[in-house]
Protein backbone atom coordinates (compact mmCIF):
# COMPACT_ATOMS: atom_id res chain seq x y z
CA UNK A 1 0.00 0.00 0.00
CA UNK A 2 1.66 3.36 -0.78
CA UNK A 3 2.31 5.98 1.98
CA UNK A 4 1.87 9.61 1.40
CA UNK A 5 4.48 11.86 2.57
CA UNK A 6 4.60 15.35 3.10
CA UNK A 7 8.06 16.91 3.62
CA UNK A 8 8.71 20.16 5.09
CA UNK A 9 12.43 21.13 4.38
CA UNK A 10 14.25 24.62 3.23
CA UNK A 11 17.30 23.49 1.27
CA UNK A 12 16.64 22.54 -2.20
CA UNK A 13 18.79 20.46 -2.95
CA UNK A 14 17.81 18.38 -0.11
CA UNK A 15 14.42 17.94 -1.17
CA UNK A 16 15.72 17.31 -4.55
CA UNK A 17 17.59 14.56 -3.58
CA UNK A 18 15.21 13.08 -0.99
CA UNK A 19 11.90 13.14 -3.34
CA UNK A 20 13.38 10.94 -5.96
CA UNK A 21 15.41 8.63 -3.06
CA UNK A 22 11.89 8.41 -1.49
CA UNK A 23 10.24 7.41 -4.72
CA UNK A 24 12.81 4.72 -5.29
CA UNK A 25 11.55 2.84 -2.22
CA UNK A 26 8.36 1.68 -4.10
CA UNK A 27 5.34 3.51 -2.76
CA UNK A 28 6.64 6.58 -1.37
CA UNK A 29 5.64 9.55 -3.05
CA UNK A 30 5.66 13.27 -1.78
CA UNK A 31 2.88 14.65 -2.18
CA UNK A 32 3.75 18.36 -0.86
CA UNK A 33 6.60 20.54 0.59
CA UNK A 34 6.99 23.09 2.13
CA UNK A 35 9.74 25.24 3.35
CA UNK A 36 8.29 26.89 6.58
CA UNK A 37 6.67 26.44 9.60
CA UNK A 38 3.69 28.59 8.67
CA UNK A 39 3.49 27.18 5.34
CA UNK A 40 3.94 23.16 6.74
CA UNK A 41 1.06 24.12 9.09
CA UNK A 42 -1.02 25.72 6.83
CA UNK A 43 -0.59 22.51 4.35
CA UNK A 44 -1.15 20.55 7.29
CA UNK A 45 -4.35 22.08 8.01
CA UNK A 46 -6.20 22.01 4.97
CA UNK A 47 -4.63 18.22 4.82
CA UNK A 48 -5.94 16.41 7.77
CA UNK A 49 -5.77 12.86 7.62
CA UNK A 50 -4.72 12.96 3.89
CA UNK A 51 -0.97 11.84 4.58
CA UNK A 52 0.80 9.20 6.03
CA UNK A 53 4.25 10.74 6.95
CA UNK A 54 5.59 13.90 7.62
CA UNK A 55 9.39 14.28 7.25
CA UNK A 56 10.59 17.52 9.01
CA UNK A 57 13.62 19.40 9.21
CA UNK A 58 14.60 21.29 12.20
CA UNK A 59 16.29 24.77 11.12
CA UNK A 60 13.18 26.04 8.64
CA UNK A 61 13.42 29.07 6.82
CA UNK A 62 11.16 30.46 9.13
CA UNK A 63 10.01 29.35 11.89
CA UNK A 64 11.46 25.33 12.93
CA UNK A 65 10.43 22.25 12.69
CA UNK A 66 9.69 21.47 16.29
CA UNK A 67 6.16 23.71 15.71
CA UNK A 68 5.32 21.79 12.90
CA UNK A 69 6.00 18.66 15.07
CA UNK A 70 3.79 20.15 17.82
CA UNK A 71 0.85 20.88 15.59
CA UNK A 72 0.77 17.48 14.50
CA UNK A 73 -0.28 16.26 17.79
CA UNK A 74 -3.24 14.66 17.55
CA UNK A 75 -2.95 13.17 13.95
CA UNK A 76 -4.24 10.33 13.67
CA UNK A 77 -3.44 6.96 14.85
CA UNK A 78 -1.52 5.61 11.83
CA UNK A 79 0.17 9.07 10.76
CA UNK A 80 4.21 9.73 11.77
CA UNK A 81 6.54 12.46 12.34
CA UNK A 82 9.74 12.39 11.89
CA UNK A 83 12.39 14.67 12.10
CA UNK A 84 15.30 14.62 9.69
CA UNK A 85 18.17 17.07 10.52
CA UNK A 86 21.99 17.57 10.50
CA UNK A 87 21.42 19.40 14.35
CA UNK A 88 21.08 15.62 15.96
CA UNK A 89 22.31 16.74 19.33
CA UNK A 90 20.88 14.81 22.74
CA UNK A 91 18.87 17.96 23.39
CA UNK A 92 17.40 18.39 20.13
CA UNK A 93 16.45 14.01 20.11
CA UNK A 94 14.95 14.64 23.61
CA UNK A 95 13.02 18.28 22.29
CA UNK A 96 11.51 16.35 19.24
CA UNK A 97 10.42 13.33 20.76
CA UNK A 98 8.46 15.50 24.10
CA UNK A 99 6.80 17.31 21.04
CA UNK A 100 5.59 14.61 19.74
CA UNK A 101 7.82 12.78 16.64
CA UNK A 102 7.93 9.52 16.60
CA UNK A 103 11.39 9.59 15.59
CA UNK A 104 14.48 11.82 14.62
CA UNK A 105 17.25 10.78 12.30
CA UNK A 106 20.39 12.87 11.68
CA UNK A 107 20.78 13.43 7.51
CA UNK A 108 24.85 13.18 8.19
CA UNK A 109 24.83 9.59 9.86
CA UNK A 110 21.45 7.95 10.35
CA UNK A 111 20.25 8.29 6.81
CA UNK A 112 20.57 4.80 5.92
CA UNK A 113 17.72 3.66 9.34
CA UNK A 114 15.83 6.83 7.86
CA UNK A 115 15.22 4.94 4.83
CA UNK A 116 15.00 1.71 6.83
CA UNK A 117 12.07 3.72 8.95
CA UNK A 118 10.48 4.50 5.89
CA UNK A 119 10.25 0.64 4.43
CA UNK A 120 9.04 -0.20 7.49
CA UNK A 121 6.07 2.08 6.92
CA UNK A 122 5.40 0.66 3.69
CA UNK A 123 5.37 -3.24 4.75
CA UNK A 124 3.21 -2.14 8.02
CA UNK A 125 1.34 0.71 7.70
């Protein structure tokens, strides 16, 4: 069954990279971005229950990702938040996860159990 994802990241060139490497998973697709925390929220809002995974950076261009993680609260059951960010520190992990994401993965180092996470999702939704 194919997840939806919705990925909320400033850098180009990362969500270049990550929208195709999503895609070649099999049923991944992204089905918005967005580059703020206003604008992930707003998407978010008008989106209710239409995705399956939010991927969300921490630094934003405005704004960070730890709102966007906030607002999610009370998705529903079978929608997940992560965080993907290259600011992995023990405070950040332990910030993200009180907000609310199910997990955090650090682009640098943990991008291979990122992808791993994301299978996962696909063979047990």
């Amino acid at each position: 069954m194919p997840i939806s994802v919705f990925l909320v990241e400033d850098n180009q060139t990362v969500r270049e990279n990550l929208i195709p490497a999503l895609a070649d998973l099999g049923s991944a697709s992204v089905m918005a971005t967005a580059e703020s925390e206003g604008e992930a929220i707003g998407w978010l809002a008008k989106h209710k229950g239409q995705w399956d995974l939010a991927v969300v950076d921490f630094f934003l261009k405005q704004g960070t990702g730890l709102g966007v993680v906030q607002w999610c609260n009370g998705r529903e059951a079978n929608q997940r938040v992560v965080v993907l960010t290259n600011f992995a520190t023990e405070a950040t992990r332990i910030a993200c996860k009180d907000a609310g994401a199910d997990r955090l993965f650090d682009k640098s180092t943990e991008l291979e159990g990122f992808f791993e996470y994301c299978l996962s999702r696909l063979r047990n939704p």
